[in-house]
Protein backbone atom coordinates (compact mmCIF):
# COMPACT_ATOMS: atom_id res chain seq x y z
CA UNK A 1 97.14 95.72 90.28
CA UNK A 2 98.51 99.24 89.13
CA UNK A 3 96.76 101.39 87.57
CA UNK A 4 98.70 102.16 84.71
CA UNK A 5 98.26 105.34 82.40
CA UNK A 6 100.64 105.39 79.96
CA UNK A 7 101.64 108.35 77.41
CA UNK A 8 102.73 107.18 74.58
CA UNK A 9 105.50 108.95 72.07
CA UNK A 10 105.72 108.68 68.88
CA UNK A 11 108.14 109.68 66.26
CA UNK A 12 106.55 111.66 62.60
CA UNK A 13 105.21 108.53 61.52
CA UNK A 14 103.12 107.79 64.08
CA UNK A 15 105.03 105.11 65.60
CA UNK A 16 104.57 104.32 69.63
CA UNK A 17 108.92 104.86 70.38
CA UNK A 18 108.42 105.85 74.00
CA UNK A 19 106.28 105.46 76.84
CA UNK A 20 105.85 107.89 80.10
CA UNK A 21 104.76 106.89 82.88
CA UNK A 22 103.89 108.95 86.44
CA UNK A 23 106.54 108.98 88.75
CA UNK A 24 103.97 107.44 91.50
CA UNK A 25 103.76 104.57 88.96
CA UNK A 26 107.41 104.21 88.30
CA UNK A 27 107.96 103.75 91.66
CA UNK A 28 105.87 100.92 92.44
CA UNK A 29 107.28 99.21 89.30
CA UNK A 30 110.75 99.71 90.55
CA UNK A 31 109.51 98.46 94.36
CA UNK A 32 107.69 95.44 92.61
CA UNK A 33 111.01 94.86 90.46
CA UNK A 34 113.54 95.27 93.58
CA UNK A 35 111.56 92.90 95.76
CA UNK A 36 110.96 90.17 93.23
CA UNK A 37 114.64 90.66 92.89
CA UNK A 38 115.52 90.11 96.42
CA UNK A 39 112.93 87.28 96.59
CA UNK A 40 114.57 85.48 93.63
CA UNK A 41 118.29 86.24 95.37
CA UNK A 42 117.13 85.01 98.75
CA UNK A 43 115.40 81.74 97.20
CA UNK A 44 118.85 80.60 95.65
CA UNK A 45 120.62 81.01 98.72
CA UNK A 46 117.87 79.38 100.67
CA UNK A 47 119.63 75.85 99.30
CA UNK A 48 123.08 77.28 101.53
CA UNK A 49 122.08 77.05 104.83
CA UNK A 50 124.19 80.12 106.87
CA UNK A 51 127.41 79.22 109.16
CA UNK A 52 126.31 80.97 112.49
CA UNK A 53 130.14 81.46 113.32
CA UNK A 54 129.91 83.41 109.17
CA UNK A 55 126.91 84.81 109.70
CA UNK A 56 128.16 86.74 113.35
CA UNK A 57 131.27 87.81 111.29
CA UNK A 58 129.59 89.18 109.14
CA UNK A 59 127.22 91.12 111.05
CA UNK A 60 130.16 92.28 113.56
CA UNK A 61 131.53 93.91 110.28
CA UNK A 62 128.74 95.94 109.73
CA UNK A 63 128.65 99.85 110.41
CA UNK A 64 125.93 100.48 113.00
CA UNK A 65 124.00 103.52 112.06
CA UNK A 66 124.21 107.10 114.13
């Protein structure tokens, strides 16, 4: 589990408006976040099984990296 230390900001009456967080922190929330994401994306298409002749187009589309 993170470790989470907040900073809270307030406004003049003392109410919590705002929260900082470390950017160490932020980006393990945004990982967590982005791979739930993908896990929840790929689940839904897991009831589609892929076309291999789709699935080669596809891939034969793709830019190839320098």
């Amino acid at each position: 589990m993170l470790d989470l230390k907040p900073n809270y900001v307030t406004d003049s009456s003392n109410n919590k408006i705002a929260v900082q967080l470390s950017l160490n922190t932020f980006k393990k929330i945004e990982d967590t976040l982005e791979n739930y994401g993908l896990y929840k994306l790929m689940e839904d298409e897991a009831d589609e099984p892929l076309n291999l002749e789709v699935g080669r187009s596809y891939y034969k589309k793709l830019k190839k990296k320098k």
